[in-house]
N, C-alpha and C. Protein backbone atom coordinates (compact mmCIF):
# COMPACT_ATOMS: atom_id res chain seq x y z
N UNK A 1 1.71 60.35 57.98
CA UNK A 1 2.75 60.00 57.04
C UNK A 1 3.21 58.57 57.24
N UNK A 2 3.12 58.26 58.04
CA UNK A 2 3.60 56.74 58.30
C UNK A 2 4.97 56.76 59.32
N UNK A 3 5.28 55.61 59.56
CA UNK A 3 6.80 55.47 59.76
C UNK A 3 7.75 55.42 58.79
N UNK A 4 9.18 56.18 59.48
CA UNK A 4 10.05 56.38 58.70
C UNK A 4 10.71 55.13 58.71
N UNK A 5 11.07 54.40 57.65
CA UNK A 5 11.96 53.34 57.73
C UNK A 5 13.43 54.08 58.55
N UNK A 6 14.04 52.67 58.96
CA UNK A 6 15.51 52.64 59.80
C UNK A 6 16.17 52.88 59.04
N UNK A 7 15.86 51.84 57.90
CA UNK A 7 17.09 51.60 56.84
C UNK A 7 16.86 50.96 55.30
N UNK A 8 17.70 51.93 54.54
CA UNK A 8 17.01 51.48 53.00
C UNK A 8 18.02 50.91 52.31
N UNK A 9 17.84 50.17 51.41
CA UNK A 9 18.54 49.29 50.65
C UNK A 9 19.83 49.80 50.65
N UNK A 10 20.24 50.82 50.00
CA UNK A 10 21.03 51.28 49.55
C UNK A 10 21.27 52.82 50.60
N UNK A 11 21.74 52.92 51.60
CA UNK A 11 21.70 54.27 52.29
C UNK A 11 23.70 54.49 52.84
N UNK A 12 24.21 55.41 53.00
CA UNK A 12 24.93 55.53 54.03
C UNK A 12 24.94 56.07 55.47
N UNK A 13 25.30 55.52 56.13
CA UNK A 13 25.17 56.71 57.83
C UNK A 13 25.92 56.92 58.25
N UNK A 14 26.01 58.17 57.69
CA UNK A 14 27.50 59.95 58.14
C UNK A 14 27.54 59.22 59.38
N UNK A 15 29.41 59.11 59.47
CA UNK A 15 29.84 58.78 60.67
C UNK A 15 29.33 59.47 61.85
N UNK A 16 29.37 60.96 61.88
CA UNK A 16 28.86 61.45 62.78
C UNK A 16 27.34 61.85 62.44
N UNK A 17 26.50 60.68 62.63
CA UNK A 17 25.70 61.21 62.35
C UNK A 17 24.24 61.56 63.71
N UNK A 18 24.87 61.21 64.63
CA UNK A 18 24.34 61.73 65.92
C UNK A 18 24.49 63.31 66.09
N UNK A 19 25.39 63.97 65.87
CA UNK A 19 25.51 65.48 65.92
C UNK A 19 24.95 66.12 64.65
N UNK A 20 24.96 65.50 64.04
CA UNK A 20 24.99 65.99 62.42
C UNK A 20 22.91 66.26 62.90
N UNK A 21 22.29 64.96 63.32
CA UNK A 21 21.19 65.22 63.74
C UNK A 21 20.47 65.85 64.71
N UNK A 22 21.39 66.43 65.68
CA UNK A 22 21.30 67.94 66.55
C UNK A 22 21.54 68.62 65.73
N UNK A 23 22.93 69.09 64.75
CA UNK A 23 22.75 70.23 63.98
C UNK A 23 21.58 70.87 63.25
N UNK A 24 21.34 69.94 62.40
CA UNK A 24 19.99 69.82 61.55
C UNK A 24 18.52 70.03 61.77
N UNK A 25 18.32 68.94 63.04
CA UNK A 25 17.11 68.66 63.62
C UNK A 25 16.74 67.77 62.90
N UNK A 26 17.40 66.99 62.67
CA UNK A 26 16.72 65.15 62.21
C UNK A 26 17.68 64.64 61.14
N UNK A 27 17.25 63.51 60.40
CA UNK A 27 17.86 62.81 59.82
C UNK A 27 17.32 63.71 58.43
N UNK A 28 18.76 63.58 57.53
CA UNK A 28 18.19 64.24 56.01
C UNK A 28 18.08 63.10 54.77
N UNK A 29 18.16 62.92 54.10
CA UNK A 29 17.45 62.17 52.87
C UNK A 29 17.72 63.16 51.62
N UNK A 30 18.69 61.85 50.42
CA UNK A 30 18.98 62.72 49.48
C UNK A 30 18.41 61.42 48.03
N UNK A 31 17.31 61.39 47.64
CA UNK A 31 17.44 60.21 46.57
C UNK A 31 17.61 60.77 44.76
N UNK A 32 18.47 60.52 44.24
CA UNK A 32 18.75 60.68 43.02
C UNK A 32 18.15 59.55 41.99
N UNK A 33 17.44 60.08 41.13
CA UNK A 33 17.03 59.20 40.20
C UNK A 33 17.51 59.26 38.78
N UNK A 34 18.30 58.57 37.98
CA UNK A 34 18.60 58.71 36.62
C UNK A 34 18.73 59.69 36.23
N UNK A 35 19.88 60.97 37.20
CA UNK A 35 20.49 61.74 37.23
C UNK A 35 19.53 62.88 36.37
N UNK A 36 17.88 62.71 36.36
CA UNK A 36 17.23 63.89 36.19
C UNK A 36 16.45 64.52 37.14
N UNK A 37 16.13 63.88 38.58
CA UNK A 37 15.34 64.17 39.57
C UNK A 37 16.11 63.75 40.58
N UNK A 38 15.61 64.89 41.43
CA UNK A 38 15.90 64.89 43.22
C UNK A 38 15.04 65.02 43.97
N UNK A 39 14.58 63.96 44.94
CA UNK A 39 14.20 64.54 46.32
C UNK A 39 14.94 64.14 47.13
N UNK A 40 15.24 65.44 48.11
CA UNK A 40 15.63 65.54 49.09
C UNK A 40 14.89 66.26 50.09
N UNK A 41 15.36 65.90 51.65
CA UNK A 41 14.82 66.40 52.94
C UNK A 41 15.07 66.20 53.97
N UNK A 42 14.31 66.48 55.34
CA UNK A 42 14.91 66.65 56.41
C UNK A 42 13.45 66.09 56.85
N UNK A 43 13.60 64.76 57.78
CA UNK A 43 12.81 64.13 58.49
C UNK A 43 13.31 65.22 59.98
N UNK A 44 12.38 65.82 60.17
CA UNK A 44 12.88 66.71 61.41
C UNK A 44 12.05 65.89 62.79
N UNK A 45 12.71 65.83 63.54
CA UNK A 45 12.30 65.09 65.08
C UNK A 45 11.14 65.65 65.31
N UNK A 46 10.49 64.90 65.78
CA UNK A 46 8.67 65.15 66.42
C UNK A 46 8.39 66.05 65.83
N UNK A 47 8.46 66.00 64.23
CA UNK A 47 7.69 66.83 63.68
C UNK A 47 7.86 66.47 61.76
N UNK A 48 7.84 64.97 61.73
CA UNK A 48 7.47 64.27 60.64
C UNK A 48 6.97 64.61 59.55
N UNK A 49 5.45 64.80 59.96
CA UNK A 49 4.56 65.51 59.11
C UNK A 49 4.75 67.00 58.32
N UNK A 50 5.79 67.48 58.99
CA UNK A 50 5.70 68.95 58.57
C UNK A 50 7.08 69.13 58.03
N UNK A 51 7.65 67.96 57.76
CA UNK A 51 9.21 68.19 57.46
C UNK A 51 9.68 68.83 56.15
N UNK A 52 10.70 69.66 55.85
CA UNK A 52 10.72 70.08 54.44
C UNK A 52 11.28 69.11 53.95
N UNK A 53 10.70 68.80 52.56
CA UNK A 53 11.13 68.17 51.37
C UNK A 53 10.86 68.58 50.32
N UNK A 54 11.88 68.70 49.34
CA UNK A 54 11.91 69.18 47.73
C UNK A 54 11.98 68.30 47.07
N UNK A 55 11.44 68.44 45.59
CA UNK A 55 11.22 67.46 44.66
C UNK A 55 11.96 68.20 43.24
N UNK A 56 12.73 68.35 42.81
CA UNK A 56 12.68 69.01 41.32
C UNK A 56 13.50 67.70 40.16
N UNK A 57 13.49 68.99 39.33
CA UNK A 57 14.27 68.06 38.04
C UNK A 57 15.21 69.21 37.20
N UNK A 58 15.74 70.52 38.19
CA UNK A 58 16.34 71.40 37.74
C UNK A 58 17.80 70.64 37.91
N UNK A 59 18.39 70.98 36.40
CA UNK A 59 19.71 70.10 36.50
C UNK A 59 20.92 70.05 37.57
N UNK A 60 20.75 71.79 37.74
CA UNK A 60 21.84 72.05 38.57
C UNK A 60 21.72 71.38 39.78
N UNK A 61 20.59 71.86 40.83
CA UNK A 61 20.13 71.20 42.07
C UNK A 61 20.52 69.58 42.26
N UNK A 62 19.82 68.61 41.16
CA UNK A 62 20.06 67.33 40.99
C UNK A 62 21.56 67.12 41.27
N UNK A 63 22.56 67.88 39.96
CA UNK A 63 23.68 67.67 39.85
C UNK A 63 24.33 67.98 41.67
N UNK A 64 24.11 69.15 42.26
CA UNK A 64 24.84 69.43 43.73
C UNK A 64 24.45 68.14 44.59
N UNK A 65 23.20 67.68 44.34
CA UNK A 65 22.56 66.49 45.74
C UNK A 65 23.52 65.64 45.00
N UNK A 66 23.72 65.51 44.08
CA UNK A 66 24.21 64.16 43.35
C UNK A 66 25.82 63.94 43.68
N UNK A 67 26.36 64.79 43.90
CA UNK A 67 27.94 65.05 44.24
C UNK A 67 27.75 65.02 46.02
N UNK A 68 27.05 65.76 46.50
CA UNK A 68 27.37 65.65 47.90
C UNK A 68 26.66 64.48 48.77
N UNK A 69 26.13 63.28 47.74
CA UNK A 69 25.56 62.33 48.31
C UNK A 69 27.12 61.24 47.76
N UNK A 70 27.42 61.32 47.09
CA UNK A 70 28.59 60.51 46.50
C UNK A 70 29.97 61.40 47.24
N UNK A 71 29.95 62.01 47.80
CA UNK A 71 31.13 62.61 49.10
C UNK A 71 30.94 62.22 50.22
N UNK A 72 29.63 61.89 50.70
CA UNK A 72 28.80 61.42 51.63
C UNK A 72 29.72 59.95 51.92
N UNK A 73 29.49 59.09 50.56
CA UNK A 73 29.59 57.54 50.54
C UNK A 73 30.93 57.69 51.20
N UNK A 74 31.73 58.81 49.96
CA UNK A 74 33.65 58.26 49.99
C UNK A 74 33.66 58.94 51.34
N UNK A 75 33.00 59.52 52.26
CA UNK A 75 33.71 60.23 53.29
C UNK A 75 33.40 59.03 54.56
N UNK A 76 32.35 58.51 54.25
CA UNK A 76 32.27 56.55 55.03
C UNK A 76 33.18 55.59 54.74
N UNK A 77 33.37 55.73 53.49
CA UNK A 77 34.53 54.23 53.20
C UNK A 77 35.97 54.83 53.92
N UNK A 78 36.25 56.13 53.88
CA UNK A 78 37.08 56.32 54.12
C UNK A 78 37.41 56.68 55.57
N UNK A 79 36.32 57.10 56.40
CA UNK A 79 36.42 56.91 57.75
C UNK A 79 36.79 55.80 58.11
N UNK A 80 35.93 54.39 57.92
CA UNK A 80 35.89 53.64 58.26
C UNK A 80 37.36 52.36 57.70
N UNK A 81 38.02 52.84 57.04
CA UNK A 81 39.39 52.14 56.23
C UNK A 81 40.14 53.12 57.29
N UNK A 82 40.32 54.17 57.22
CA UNK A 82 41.15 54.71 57.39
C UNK A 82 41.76 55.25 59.01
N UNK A 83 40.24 55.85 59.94
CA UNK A 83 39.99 55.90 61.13
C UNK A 83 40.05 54.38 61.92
N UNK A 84 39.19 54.02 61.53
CA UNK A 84 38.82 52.81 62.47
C UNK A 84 39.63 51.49 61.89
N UNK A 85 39.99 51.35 60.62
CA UNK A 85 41.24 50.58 60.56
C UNK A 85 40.32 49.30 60.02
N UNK A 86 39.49 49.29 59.72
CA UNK A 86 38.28 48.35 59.07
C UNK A 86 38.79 47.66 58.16
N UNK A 87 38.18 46.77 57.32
CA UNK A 87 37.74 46.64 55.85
C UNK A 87 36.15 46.91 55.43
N UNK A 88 36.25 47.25 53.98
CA UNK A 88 34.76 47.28 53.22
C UNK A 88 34.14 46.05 53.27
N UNK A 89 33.12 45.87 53.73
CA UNK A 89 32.28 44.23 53.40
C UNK A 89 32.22 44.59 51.72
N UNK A 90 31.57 43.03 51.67
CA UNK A 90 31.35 42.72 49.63
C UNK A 90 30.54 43.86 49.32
N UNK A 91 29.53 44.50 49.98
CA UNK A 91 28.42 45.18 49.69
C UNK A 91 29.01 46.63 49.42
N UNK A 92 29.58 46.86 50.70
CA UNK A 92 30.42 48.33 50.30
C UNK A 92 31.37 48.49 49.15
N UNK A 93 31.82 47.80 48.75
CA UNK A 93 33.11 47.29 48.07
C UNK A 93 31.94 47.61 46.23
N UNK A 94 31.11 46.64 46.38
CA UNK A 94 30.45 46.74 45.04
C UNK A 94 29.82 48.34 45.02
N UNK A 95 29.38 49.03 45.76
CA UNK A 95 28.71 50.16 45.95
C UNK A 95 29.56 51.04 45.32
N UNK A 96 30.96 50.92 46.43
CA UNK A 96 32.61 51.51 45.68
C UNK A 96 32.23 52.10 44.13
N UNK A 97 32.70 50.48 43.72
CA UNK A 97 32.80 50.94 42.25
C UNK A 97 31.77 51.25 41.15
N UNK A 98 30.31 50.56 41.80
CA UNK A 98 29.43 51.81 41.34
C UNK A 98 29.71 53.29 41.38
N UNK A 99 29.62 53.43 42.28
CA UNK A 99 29.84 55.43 42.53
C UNK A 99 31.09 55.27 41.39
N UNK A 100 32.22 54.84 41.58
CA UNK A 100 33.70 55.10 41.22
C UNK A 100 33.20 55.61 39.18
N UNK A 101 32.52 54.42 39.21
CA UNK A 101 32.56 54.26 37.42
C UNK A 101 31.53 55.15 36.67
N UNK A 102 30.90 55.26 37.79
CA UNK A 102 29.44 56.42 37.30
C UNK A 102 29.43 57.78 37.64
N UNK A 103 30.06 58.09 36.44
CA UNK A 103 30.49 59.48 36.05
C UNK A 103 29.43 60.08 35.27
């Protein structure tokens, strides 16, 4: 399969996302496309090749990845404002109001 990239253009990383990857057994992956397709999955630790991943274009499915990847974002901006006492860089900030306006 190749290597998994670190990091993609556009990703967030769940504050906790060290436990979150014991819970699971690896890092998960949610990509939404023009709100008619989903893949999502679970890069599972030393075991890459065999990891589950789904592909559909059933509305509902799309629609759930599509909400709990955009709870995902606000549950980062808001750790990180709110916990750790931060600010958003320009990048987060524009991301913001993407998600915000795209209803």
């Amino acid at each position: 399969m190749g290597d998994i990239p670190k990091r993609f253009a556009v990703q967030v990383t769940h504050p906790d996302h060290q436990n979150l990857i014991k819970t699971i057994g690896g890092r998960s992956f949610d990509i939404i496309t023009d709100r008619n397709e989903a893949l999502v999955g679970i890069f599972e630790v030393d075991n890459e090749d065999n990891s589950p991943i789904n592909w559909t274009r059933n509305p509902w499915f799309v629609i759930a990845n599509r909400d709990s990847l955009r709870h995902d974002f606000y549950h980062c901006f808001l750790e990180k404002t709110l916990d750790r006492h931060l600010g958003l860089t320009e990048e987060e900030k524009q991301l913001y109001q993407l998600i915000k306006m795209d209803n």
